[in-house]
Protein backbone atom coordinates (compact mmCIF):
# COMPACT_ATOMS: atom_id res chain seq x y z
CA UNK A 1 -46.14 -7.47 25.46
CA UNK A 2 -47.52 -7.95 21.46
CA UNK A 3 -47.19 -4.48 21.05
CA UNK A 4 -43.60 -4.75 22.48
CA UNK A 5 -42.22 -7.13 20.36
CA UNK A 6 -43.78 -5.25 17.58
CA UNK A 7 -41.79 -1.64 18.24
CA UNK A 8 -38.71 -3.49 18.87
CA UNK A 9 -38.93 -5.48 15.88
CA UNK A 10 -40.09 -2.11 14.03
CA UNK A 11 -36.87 -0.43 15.32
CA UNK A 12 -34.53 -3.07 14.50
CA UNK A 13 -35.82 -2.84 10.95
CA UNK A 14 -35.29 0.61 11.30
CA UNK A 15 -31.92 0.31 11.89
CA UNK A 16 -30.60 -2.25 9.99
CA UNK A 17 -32.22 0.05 7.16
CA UNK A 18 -30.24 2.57 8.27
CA UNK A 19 -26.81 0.72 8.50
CA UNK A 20 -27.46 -0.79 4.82
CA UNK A 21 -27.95 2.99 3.32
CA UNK A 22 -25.09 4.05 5.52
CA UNK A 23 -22.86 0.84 3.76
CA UNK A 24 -24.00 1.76 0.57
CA UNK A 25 -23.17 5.32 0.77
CA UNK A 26 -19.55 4.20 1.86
CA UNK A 27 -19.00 1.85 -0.67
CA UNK A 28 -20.21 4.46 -3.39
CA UNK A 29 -17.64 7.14 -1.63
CA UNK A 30 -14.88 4.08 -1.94
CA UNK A 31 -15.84 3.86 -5.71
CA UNK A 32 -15.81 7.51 -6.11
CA UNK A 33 -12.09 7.75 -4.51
CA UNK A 34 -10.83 5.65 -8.19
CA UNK A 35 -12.40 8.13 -10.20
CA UNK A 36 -10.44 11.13 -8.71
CA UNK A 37 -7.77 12.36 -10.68
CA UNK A 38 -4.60 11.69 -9.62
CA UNK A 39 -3.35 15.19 -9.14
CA UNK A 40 -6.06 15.49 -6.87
CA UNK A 41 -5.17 12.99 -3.82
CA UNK A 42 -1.40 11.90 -5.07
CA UNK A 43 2.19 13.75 -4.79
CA UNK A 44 5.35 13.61 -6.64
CA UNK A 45 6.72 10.49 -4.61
CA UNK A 46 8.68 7.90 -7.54
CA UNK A 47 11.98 9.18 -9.35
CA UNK A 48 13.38 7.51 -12.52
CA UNK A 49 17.28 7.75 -13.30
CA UNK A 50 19.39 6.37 -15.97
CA UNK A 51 22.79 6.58 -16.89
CA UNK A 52 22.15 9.58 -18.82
CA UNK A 53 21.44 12.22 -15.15
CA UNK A 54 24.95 12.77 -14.91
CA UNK A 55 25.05 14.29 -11.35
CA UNK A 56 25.54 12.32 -7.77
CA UNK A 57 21.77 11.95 -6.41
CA UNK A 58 21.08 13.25 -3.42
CA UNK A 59 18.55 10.41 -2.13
CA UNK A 60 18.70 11.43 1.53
CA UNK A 61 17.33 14.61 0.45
CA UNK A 62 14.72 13.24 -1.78
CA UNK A 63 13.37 11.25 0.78
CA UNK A 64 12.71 13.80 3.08
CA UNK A 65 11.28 15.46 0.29
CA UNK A 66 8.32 13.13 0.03
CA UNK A 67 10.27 10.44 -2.43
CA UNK A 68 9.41 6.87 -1.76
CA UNK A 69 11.15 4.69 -4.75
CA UNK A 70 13.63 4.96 -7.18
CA UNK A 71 13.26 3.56 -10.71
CA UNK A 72 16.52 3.00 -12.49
CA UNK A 73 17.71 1.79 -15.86
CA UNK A 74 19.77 -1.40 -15.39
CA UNK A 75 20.15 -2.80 -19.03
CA UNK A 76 19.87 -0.90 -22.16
CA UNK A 77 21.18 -2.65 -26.03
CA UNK A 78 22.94 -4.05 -26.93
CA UNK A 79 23.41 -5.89 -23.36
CA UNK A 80 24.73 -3.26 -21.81
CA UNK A 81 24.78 -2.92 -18.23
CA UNK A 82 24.14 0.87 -16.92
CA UNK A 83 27.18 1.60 -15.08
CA UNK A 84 25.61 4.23 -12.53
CA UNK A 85 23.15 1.48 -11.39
CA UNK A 86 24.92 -0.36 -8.78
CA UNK A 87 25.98 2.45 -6.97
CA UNK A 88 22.70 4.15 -7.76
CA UNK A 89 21.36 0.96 -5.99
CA UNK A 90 23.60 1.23 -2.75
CA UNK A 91 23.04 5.13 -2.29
CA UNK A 92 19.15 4.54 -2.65
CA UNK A 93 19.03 1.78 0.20
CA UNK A 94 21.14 3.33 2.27
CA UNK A 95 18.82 6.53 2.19
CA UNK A 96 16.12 3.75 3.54
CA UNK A 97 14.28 4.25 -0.49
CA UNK A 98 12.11 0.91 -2.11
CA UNK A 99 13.90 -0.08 -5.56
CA UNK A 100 13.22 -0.75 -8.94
CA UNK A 101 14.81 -1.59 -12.04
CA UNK A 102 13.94 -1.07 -15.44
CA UNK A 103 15.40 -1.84 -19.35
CA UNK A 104 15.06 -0.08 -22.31
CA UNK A 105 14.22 -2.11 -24.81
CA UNK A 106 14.98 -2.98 -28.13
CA UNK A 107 13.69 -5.41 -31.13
CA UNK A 108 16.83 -8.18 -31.02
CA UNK A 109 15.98 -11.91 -29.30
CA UNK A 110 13.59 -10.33 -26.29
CA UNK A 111 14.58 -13.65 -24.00
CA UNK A 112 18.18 -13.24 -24.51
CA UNK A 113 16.66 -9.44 -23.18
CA UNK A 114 14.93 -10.77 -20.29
CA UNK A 115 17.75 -13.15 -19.13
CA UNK A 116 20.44 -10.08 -19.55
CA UNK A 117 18.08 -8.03 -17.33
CA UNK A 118 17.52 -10.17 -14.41
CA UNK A 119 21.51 -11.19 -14.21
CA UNK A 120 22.23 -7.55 -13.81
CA UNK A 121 19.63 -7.06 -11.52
CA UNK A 122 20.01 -10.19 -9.62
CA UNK A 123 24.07 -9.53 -9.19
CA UNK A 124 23.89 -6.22 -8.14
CA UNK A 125 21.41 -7.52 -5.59
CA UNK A 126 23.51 -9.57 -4.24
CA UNK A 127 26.32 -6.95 -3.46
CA UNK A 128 23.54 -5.14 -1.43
CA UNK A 129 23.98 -4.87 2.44
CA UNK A 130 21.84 -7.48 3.31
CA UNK A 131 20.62 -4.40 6.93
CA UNK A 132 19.40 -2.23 3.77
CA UNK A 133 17.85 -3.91 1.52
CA UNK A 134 14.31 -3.84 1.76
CA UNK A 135 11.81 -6.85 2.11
CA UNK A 136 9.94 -5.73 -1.15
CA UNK A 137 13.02 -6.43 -3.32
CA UNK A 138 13.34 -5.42 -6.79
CA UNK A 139 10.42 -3.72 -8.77
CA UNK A 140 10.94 -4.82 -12.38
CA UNK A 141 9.93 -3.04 -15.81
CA UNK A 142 9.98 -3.31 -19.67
CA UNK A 143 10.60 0.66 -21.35
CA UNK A 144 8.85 -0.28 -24.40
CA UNK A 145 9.25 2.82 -25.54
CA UNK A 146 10.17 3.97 -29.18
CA UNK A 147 13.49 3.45 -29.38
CA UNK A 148 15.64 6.38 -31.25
CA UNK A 149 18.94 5.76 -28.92
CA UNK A 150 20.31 2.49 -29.23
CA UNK A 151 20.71 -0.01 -32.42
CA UNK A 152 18.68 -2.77 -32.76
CA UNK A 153 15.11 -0.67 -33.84
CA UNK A 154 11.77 -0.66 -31.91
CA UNK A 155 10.32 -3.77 -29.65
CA UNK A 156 7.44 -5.15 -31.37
CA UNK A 157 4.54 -5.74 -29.01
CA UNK A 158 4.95 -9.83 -29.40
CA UNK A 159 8.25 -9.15 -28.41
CA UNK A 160 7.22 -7.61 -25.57
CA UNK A 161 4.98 -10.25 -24.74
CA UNK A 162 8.09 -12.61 -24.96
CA UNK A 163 9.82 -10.50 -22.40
CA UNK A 164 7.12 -10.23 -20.17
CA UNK A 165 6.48 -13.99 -20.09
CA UNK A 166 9.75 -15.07 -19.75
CA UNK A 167 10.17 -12.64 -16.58
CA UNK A 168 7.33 -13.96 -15.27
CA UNK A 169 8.53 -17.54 -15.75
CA UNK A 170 11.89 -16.46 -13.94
CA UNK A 171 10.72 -14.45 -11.37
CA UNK A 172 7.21 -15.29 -10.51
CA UNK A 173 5.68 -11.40 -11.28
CA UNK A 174 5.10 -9.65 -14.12
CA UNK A 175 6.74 -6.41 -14.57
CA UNK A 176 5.28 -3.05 -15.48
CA UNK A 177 5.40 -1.59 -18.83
CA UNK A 178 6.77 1.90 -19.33
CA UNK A 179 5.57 4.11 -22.20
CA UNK A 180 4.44 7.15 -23.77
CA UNK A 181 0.75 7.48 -24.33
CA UNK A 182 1.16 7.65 -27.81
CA UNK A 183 3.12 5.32 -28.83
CA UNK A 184 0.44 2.64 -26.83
CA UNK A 185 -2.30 3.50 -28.51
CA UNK A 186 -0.48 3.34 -31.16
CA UNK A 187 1.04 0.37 -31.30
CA UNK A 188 -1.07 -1.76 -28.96
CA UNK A 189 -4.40 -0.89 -31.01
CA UNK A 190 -2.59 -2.02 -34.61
CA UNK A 191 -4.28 -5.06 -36.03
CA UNK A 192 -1.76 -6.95 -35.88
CA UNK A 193 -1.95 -7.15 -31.65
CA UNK A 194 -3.33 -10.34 -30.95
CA UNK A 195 -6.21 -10.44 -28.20
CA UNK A 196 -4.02 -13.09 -26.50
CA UNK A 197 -1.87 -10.72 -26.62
CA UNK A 198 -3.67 -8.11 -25.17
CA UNK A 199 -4.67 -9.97 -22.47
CA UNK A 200 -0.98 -10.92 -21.97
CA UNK A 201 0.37 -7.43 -21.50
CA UNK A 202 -2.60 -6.38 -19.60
CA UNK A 203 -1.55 -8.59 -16.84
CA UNK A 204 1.44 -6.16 -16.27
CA UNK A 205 0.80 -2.86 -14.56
CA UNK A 206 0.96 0.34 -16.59
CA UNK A 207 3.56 3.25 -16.23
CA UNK A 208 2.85 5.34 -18.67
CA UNK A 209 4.28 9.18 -19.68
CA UNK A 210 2.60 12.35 -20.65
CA UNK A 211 4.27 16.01 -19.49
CA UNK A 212 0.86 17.62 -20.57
CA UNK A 213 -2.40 16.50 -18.68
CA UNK A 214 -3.07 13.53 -16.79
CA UNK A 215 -3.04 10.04 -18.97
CA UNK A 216 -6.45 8.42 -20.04
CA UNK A 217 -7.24 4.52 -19.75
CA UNK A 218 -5.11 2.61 -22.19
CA UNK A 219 -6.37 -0.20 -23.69
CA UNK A 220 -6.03 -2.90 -22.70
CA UNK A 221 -5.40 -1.33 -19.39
CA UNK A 222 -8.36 0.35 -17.54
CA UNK A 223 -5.89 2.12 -15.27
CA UNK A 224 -2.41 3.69 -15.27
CA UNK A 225 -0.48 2.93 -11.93
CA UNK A 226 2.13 5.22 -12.46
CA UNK A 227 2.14 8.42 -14.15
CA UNK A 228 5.86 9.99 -15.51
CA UNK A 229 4.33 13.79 -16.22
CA UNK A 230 8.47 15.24 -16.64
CA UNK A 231 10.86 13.79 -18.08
CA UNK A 232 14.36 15.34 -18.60
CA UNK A 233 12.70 18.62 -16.79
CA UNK A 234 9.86 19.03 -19.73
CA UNK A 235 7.12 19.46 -17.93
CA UNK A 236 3.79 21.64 -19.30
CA UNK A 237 1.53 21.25 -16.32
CA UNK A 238 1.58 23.87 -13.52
CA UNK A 239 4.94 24.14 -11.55
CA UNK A 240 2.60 24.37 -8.16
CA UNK A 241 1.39 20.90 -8.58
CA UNK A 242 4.42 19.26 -10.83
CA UNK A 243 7.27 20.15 -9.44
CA UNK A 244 10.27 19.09 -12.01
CA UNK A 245 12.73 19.33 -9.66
CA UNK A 246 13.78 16.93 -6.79
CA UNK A 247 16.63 17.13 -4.44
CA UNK A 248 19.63 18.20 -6.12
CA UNK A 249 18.58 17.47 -9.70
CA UNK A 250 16.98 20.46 -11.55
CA UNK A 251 15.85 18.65 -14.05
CA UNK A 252 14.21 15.46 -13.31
CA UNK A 253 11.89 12.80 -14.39
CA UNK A 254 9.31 12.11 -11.83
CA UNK A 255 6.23 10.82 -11.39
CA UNK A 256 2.78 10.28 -9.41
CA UNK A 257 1.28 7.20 -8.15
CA UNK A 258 -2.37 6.41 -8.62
CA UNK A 259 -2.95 6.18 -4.53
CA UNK A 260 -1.58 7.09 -1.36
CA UNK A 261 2.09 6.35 0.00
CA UNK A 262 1.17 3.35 1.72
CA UNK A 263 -0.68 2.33 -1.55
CA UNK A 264 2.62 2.77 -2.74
CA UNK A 265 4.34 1.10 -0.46
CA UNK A 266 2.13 -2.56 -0.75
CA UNK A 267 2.19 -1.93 -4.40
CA UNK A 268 5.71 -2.17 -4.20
CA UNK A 269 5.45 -5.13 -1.55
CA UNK A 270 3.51 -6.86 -3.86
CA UNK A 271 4.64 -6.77 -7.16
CA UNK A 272 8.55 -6.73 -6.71
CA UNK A 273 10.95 -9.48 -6.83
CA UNK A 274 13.11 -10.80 -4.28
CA UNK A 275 16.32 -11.94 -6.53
CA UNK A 276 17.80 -12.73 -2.74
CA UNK A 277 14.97 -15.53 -2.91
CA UNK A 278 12.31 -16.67 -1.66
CA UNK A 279 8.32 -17.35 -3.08
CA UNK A 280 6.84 -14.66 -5.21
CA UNK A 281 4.31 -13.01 -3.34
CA UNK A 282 0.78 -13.22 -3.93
CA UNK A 283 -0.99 -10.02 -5.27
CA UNK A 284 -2.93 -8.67 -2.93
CA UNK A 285 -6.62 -7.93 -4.29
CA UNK A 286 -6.70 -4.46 -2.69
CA UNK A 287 -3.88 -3.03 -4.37
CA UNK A 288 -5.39 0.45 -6.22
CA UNK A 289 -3.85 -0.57 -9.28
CA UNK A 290 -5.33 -3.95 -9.74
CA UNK A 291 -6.74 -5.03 -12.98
């Protein structure tokens, strides 16, 4: 019976061996699955639209055609409401697509910003059928982008961290930040960026554009959540893999998510805003594009 007890004990060693290389190899293939390119597990599925695509989107279409969200400018300077965003809005829900919102930014009082952004936001909310709008509710984001268009000049990062803040304050989530590679790394790495600062802005998630190759970690981010790789129909990656068309718009600015659709779909869940009310969600610790 001693030599039993010893080859079961000797086998149950064997296999809990076994089952700890078998763990580690799966956590090492989970690991692996962040360091992927993009390109190489994600599709086109997020449009962006602002005032400026001049056509009637056709968001039944789009979905169909792999979409999942629409990203839309709401407030651009000086305090200017986009005029194509509320209908933009109902069209988009209708079609049964999550929402977002973003504004352009400029470097005038960034609360007075903030407070103009969520008041547009919030009221065409509210004119939403209550049967179509989403659970998720609004995802929210600062364009701090260079800012050639409007009056008013460029945001300065601290300004941006003012923004960010003070829709956090309001809202209970941070929003993303929208930008060009460039003008990041440029600004962001500037002396004059504050580590608190930093740290501030990292705490939004990253959308970030390049229409030539796939975007590198930008500090202070270690990630980009959302990749913009046409804008406008410029586009300098391979037509087979970046489409720059979508629906009926031949020219398009579209982008990939760092994950799958339902990635997508609890990224949305969790960092959105609900201007209809209710608690801010908590963000989930699973979400691909946590810090």
């Amino acid at each position: 019976m001693q030599a039993a007890l010893e080859n079961q004990l000797h086998l149950f060693d064997m296999f809990a061996a076994i089952w700890a290389l078998m763990k580690s190899s799966m956590l090492r293939s989970a690991a692996w699955l962040f360091l992927i390119p993009a390109g190489a597990f994600s599709a086109t599925n997020v449009v962006n639209l602002s005032h400026y695509d001049m056509m009637r989107p056709d968001f039944t279409t789009m979905k169909r055609q792999g979409i999942v969200g629409v990203i839309h400018e709401a407030t651009y300077p000086p305090f200017v409401r986009d005029p194509k965003y509320l209908d933009r809005q109902m069209g988009a829900l209708q079609a049964g697509l999550l929402w977002g919102a973003y504004h352009y930014a400029n470097g005038s009082d960034p609360i007075r910003q903030a407070d103009h952004f969520l008041s547009v936001v919030s009221s065409a909310w509210a004119q939403a059928n209550p049967a179509t709008r989403p659970s998720a509710g609004v995802l929210l984001v600062l364009d701090f982008e260079k800012n050639g268009h409007y009056p008013g000049g460029t945001m300065r990062a601290d300004q941006a961290v003012a923004f960010v803040e003070r829709i956090r304050s309001r809202t209970g989530v941070y929003p993303g930040i929208y930008s060009g590679e460039y003008h990041l790394n440029q600004v962001l790495n500037s002396s004059r960026v504050s580590p608190a600062q930093r740290e501030t802005l990292r705490k939004c998630w990253l959308w970030v554009a390049n229409y030539s190759k796939e975007p590198r970690a930008t500090a202070p981010w270690s990630y980009w959540a959302l990749w913009q790789y046409c804008g406008d129909g410029k586009c300098r990656l391979p037509r087979s893999t970046h489409p720059i068309s979508i629906a009926n718009i031949r020219k398009a600015e579209l982008n990939i998510f760092r994950g799958s659709r339902s990635d997508l779909v609890d990224f949305w869940q969790r960092r959105a805003w609900d201007p209809a009310g209710g608690a801010p969600r908590k963000e989930s610790e699973r979400t691909i594009a946590e810090r």
